[in-house]
C-alpha atoms as a PDB file:
ATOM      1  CA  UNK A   1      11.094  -3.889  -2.682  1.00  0.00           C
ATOM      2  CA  UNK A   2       9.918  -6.822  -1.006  1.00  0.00           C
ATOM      3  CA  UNK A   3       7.082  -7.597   1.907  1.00  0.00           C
ATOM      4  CA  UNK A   4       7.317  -9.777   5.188  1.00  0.00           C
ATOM      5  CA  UNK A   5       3.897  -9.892   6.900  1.00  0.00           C
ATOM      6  CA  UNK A   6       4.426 -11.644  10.359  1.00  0.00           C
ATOM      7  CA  UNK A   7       7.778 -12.783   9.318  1.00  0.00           C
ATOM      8  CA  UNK A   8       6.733 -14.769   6.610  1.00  0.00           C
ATOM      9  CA  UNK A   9       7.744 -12.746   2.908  1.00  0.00           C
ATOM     10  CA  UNK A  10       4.755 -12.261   0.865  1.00  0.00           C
ATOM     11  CA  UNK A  11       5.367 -14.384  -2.121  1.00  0.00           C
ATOM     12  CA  UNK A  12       5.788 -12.647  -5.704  1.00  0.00           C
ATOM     13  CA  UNK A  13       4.620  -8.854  -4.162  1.00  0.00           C
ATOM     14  CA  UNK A  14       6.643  -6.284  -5.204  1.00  0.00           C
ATOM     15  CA  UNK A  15       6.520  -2.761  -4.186  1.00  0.00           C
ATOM     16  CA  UNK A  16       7.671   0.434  -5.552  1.00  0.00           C
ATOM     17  CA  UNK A  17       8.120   3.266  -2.994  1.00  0.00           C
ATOM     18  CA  UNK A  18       6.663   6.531  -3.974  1.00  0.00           C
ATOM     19  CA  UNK A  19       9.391   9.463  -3.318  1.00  0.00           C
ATOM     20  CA  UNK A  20       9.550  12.575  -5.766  1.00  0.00           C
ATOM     21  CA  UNK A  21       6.837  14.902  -5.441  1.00  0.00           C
ATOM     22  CA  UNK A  22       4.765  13.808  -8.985  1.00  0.00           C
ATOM     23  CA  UNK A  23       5.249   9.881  -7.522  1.00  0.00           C
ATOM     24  CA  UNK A  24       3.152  10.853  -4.521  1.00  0.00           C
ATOM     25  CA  UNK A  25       1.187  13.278  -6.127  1.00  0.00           C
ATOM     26  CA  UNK A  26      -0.151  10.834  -9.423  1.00  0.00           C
ATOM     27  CA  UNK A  27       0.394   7.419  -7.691  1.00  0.00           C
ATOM     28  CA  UNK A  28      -1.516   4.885  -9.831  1.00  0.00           C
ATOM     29  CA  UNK A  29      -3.691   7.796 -11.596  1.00  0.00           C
ATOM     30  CA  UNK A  30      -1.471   6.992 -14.332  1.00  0.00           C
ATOM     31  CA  UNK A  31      -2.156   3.037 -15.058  1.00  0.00           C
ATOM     32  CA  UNK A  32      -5.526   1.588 -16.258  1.00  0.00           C
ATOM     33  CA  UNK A  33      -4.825  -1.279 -13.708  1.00  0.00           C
ATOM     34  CA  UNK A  34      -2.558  -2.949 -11.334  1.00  0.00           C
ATOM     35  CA  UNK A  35      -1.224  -5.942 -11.243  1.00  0.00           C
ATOM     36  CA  UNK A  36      -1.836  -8.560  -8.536  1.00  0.00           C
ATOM     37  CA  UNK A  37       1.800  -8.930  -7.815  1.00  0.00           C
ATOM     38  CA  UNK A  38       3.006  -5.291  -7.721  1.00  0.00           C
ATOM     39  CA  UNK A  39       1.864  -2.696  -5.392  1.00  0.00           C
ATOM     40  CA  UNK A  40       2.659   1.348  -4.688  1.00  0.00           C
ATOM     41  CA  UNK A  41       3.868   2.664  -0.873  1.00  0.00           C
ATOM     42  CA  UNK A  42       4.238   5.880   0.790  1.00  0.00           C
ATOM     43  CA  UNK A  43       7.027   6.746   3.321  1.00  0.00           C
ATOM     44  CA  UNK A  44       5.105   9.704   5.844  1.00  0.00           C
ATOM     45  CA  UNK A  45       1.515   9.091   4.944  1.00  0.00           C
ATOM     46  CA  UNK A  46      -1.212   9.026   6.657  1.00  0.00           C
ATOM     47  CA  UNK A  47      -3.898   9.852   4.322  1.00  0.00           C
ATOM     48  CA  UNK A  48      -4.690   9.081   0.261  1.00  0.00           C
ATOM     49  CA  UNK A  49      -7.077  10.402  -2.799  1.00  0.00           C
ATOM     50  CA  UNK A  50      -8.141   8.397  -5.523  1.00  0.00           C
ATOM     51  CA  UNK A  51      -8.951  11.310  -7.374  1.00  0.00           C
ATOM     52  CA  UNK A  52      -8.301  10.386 -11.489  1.00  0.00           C
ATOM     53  CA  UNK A  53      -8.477   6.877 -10.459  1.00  0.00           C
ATOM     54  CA  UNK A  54      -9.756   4.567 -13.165  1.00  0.00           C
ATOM     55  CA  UNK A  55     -10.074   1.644 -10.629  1.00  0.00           C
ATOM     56  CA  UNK A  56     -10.559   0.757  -7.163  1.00  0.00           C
ATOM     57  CA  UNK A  57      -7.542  -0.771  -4.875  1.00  0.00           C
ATOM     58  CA  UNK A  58      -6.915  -1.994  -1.376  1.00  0.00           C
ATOM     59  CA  UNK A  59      -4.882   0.732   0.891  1.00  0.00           C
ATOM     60  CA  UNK A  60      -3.101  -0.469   3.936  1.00  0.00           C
ATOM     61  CA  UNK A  61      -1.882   2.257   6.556  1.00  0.00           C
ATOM     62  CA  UNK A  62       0.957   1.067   8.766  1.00  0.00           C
ATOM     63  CA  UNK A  63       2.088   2.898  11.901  1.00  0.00           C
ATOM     64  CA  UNK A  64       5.560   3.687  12.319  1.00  0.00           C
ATOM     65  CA  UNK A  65       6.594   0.350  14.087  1.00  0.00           C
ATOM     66  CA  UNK A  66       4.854  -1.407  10.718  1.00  0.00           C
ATOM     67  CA  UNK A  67       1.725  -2.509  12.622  1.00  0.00           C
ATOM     68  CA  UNK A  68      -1.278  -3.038   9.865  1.00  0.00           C
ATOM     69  CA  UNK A  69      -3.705  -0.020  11.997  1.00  0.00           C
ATOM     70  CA  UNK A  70      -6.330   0.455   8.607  1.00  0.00           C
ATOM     71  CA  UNK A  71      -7.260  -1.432   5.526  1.00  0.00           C
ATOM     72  CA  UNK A  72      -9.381  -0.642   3.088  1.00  0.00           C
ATOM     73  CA  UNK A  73     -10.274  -3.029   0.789  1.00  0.00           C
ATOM     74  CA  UNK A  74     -11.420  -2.184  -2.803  1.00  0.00           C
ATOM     75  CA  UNK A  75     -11.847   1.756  -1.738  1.00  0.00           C
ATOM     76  CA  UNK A  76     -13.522   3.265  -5.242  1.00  0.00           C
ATOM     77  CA  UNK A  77     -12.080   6.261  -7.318  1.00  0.00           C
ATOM     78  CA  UNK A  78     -13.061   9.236  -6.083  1.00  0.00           C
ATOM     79  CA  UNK A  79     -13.426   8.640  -2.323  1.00  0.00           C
ATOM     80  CA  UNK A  80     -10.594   9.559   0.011  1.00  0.00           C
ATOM     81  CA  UNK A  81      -9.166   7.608   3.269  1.00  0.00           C
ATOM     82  CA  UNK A  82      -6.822   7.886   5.956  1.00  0.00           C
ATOM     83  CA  UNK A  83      -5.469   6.528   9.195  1.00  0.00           C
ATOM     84  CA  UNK A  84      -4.237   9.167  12.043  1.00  0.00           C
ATOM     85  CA  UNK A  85      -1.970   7.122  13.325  1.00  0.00           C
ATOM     86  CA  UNK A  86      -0.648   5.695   9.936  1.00  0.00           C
ATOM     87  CA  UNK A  87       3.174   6.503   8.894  1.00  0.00           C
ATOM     88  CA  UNK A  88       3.402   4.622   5.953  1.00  0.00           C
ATOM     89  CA  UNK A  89       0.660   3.902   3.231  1.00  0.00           C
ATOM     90  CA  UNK A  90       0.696   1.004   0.581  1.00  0.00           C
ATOM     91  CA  UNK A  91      -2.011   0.430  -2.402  1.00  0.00           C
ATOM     92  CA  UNK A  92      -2.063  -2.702  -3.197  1.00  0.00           C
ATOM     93  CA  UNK A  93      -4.971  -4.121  -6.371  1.00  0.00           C
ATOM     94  CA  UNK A  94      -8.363  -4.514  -5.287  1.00  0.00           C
ATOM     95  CA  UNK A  95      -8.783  -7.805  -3.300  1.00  0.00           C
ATOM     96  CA  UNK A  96      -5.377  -8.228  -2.868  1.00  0.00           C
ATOM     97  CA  UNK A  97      -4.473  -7.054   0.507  1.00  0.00           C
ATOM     98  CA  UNK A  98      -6.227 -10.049   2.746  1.00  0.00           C
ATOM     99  CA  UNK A  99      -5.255 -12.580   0.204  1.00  0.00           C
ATOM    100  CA  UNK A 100      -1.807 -11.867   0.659  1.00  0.00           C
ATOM    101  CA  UNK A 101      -1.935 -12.127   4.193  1.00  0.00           C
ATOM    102  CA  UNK A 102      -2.391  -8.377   5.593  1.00  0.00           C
ATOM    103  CA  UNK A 103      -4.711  -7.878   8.911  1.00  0.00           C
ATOM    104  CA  UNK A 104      -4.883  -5.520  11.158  1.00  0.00           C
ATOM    105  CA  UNK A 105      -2.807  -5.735  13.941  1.00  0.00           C
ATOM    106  CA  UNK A 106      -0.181  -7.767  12.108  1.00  0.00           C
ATOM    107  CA  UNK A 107       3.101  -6.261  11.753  1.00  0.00           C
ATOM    108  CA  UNK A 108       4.919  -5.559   7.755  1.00  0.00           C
ATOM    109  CA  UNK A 109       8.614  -5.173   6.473  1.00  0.00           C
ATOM    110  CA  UNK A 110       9.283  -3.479   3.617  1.00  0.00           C
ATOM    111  CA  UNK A 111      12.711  -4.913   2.260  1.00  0.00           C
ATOM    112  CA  UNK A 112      14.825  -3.449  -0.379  1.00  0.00           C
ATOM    113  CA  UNK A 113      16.863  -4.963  -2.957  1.00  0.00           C
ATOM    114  CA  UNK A 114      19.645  -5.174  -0.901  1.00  0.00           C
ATOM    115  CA  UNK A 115      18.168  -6.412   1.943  1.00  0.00           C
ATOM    116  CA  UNK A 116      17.560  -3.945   4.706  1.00  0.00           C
END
């Protein structure tokens, strides 16, 4: 899937979308790293763990209209975060998140193949 931040699509980011209940549960415990260009996201999330995590990562929470309400950037394994008014999470590599043009306050689209 694909990300517009303001409008604008966020060149060469790709997301996979987190559904079955081992997706959400694992997330990126399973990989040594991430790439810069790919990224995880949760539908009905407002919180994450980084328990098993071998490396820190930037989390955005998005409310349900897509506004950017909480990033953290390069959050360390072990720790835990959340946003109460998040709906939808995404865990992008460390560093990654402001680079690629998140902020809080701006609004995100998360486009599928086909388009919607």
């Amino acid at each position: 899937m694909k990300v517009v931040i303001d409008g604008d699509p966020a060149a060469d980011l790709e997301l996979t979308e987190a559904r079955t209940f081992s997706q959400r549960f694992l997330g990126l415990t399973v990989y040594s790293h991430l790439p810069v260009d790919k990224g995880l996201f949760f539908r009905r999330c407002r919180s994450i763990h980084m328990f098993f995590m071998r490396f820190p990562i930037d989390v955005v929470f998005l409310d349900k209209s897509g506004r950017v309400v909480r990033i953290c950037e390069s959050l360390k394994p072990w720790t835990m975060a959340f946003a109460i008014k998040a709906d939808t999470v995404i865990e992008l590599a460390a560093n990654v998140a402001r680079a690629r043009g998140f902020d809080e306050g701006c609004y995100v689209q998360i486009i599928d193949a086909a388009g919607r």
